[in-house]
PDB file of N, CA and C in Angstrom:
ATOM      1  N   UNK A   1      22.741 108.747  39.041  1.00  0.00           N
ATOM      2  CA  UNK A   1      24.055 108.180  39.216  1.00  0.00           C
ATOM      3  C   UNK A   1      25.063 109.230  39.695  1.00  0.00           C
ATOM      4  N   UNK A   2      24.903 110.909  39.046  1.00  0.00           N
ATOM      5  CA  UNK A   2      25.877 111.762  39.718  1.00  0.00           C
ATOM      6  C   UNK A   2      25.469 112.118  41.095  1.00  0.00           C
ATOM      7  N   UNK A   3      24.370 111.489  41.213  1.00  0.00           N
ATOM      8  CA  UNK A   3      24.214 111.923  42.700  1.00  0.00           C
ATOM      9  C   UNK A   3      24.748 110.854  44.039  1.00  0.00           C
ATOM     10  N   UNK A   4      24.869 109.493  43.373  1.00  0.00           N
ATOM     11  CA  UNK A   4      25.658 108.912  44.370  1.00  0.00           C
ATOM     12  C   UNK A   4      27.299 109.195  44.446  1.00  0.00           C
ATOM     13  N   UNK A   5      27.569 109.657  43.272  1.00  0.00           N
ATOM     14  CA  UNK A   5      28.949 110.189  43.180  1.00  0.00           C
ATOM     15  C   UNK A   5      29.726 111.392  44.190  1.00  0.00           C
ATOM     16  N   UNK A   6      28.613 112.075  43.984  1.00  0.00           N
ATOM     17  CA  UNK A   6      28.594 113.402  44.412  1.00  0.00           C
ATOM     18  C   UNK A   6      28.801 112.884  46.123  1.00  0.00           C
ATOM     19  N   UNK A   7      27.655 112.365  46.121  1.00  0.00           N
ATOM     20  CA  UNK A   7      27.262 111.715  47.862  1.00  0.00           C
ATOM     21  C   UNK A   7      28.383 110.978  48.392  1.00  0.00           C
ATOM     22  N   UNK A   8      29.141 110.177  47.761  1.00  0.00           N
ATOM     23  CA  UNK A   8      30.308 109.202  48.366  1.00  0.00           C
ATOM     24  C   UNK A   8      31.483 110.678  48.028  1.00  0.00           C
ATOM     25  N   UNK A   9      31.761 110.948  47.752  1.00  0.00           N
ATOM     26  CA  UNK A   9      32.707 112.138  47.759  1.00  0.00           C
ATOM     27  C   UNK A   9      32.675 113.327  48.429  1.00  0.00           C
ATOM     28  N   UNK A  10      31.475 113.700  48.727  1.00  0.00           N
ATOM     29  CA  UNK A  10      31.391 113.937  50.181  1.00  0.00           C
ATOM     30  C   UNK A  10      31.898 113.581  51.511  1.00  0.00           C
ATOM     31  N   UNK A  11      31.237 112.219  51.535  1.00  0.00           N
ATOM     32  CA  UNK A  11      31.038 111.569  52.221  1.00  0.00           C
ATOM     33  C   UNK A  11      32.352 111.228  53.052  1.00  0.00           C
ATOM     34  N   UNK A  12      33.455 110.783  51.653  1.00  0.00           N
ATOM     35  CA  UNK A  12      34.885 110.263  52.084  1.00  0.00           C
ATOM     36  C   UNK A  12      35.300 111.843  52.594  1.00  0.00           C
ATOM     37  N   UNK A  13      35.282 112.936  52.253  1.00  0.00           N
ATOM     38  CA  UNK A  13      35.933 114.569  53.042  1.00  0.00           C
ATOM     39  C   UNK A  13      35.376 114.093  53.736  1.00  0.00           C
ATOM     40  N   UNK A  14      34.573 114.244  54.546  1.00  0.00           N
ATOM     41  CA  UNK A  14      33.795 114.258  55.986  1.00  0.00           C
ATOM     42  C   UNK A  14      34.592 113.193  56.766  1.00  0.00           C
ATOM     43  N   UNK A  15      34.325 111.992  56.291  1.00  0.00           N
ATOM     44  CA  UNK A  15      34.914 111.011  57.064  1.00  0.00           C
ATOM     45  C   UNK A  15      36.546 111.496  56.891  1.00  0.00           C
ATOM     46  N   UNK A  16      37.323 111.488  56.176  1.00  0.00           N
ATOM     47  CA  UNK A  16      39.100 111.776  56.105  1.00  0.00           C
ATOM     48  C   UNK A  16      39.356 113.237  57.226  1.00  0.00           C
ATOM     49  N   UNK A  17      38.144 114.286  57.405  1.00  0.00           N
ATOM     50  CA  UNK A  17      38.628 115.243  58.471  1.00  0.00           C
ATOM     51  C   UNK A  17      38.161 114.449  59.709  1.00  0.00           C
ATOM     52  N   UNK A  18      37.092 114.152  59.965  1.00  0.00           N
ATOM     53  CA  UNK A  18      36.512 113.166  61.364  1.00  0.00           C
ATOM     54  C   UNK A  18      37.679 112.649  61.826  1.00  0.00           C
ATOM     55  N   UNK A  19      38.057 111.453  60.550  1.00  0.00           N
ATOM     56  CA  UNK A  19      39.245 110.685  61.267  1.00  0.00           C
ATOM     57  C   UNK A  19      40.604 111.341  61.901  1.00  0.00           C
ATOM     58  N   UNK A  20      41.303 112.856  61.117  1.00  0.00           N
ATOM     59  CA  UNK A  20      42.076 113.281  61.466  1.00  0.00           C
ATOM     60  C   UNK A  20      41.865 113.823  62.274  1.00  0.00           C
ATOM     61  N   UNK A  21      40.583 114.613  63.273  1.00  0.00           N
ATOM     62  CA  UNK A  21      40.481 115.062  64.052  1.00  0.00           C
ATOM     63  C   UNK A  21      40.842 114.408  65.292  1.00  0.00           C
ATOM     64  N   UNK A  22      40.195 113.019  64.979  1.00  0.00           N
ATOM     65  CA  UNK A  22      39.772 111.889  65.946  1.00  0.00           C
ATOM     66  C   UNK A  22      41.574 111.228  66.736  1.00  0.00           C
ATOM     67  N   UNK A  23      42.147 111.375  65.111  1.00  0.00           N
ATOM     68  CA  UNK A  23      43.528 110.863  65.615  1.00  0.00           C
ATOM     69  C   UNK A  23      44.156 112.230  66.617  1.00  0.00           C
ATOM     70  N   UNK A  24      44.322 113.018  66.226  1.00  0.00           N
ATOM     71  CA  UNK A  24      44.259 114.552  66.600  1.00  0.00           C
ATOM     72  C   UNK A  24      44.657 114.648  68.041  1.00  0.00           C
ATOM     73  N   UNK A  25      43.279 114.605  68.429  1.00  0.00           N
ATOM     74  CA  UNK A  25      42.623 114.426  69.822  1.00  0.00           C
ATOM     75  C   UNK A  25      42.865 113.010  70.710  1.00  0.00           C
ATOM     76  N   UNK A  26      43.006 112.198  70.111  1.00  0.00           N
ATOM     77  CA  UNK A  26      43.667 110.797  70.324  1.00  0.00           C
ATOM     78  C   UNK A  26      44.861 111.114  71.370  1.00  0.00           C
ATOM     79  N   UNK A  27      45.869 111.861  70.347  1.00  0.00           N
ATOM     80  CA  UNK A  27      47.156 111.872  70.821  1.00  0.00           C
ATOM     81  C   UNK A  27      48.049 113.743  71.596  1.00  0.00           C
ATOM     82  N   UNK A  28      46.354 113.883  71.736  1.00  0.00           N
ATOM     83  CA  UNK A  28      46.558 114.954  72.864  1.00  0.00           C
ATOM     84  C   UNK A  28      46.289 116.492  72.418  1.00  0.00           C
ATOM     85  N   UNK A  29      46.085 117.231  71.461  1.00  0.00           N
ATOM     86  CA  UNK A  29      46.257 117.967  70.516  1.00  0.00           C
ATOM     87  C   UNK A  29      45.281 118.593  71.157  1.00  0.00           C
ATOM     88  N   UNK A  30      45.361 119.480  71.634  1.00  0.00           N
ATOM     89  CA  UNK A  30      44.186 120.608  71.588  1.00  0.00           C
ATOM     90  C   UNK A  30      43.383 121.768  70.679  1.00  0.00           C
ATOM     91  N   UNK A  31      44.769 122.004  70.200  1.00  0.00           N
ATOM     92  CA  UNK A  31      44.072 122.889  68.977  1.00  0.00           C
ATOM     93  C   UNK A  31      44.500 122.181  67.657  1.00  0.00           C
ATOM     94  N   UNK A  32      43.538 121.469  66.941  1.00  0.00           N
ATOM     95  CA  UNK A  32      43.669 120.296  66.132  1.00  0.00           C
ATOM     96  C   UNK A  32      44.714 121.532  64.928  1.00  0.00           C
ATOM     97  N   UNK A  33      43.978 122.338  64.450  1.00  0.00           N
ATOM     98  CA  UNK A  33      44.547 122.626  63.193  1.00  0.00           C
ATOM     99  C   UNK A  33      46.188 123.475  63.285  1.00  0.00           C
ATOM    100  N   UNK A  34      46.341 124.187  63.907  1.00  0.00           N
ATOM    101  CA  UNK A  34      47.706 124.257  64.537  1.00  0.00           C
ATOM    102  C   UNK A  34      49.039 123.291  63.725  1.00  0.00           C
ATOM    103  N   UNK A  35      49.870 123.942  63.805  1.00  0.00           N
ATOM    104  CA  UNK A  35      51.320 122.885  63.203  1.00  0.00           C
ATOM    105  C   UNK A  35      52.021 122.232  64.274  1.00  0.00           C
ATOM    106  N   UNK A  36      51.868 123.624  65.583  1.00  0.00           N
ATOM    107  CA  UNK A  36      52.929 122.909  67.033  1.00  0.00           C
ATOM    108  C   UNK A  36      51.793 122.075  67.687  1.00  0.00           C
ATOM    109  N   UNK A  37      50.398 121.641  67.330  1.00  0.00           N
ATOM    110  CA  UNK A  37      49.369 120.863  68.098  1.00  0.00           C
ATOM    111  C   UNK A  37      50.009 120.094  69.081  1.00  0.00           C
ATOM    112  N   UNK A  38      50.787 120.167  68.842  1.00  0.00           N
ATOM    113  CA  UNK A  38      51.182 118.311  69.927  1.00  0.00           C
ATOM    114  C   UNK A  38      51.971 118.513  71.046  1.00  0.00           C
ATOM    115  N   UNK A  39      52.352 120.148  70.919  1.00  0.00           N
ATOM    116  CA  UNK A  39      53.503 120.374  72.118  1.00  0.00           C
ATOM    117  C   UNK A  39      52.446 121.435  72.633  1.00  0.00           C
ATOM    118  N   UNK A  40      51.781 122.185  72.093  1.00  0.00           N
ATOM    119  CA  UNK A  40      51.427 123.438  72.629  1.00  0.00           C
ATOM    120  C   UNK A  40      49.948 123.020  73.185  1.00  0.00           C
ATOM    121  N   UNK A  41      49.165 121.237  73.295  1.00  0.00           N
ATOM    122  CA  UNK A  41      48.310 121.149  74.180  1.00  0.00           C
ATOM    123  C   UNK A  41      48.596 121.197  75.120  1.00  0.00           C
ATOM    124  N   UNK A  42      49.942 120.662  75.936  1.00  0.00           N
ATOM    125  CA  UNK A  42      50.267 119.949  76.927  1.00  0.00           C
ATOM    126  C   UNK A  42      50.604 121.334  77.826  1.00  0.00           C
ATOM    127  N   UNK A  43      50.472 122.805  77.810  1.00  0.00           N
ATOM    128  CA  UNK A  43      50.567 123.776  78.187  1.00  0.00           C
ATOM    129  C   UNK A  43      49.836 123.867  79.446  1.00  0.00           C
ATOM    130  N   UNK A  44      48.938 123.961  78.834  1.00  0.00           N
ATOM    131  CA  UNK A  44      47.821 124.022  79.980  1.00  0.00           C
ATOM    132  C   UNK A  44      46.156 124.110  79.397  1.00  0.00           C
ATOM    133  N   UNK A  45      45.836 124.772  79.563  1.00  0.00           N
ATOM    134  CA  UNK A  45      44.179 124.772  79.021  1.00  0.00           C
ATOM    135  C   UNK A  45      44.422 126.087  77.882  1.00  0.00           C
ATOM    136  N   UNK A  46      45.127 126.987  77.423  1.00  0.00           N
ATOM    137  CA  UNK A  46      45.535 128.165  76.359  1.00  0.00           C
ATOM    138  C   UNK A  46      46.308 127.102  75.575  1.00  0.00           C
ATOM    139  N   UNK A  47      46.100 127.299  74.267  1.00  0.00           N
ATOM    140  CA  UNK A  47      46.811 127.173  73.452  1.00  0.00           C
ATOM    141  C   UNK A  47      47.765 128.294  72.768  1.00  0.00           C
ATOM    142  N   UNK A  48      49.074 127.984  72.545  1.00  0.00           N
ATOM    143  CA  UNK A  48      50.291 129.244  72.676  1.00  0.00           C
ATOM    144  C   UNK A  48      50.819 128.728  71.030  1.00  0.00           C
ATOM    145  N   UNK A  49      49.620 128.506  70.385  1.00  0.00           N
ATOM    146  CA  UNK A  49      50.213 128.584  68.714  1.00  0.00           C
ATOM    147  C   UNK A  49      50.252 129.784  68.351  1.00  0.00           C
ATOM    148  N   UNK A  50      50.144 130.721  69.267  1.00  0.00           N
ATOM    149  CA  UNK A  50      50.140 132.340  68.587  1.00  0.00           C
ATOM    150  C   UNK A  50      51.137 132.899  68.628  1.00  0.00           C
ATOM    151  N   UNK A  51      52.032 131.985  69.987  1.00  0.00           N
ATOM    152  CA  UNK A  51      53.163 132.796  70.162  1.00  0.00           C
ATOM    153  C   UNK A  51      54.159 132.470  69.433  1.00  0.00           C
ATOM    154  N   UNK A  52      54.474 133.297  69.655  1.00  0.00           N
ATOM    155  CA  UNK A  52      56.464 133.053  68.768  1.00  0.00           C
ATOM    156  C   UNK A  52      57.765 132.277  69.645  1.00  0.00           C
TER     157      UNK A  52
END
């Protein structure tokens, strides 16, 4: 029984990052984990979350 526990709780992390990735990338994001993701895809092919 702790092993289906274990297994669906897994299971839901895996799926809850998938999905955020998925939305992520959806809406243009290149470098998913990033905070400026959403402005600093649209750059060009570099992502400029490094810069200041």
């Amino acid at each position: 029984m702790t092993d289906i526990i274990v297994i669906a709780i897994v299971t839901a992390i895996f799926g809850g990052a998938s999905a955020y990735i998925y939305k992520a990338r959806k809406n243009g994001a290149r470098c998913v984990g990033c905070s400026h993701a959403g402005s600093c895809g649209r750059q060009g092919s570099e992502c400029g979350c490094g810069e200041k």
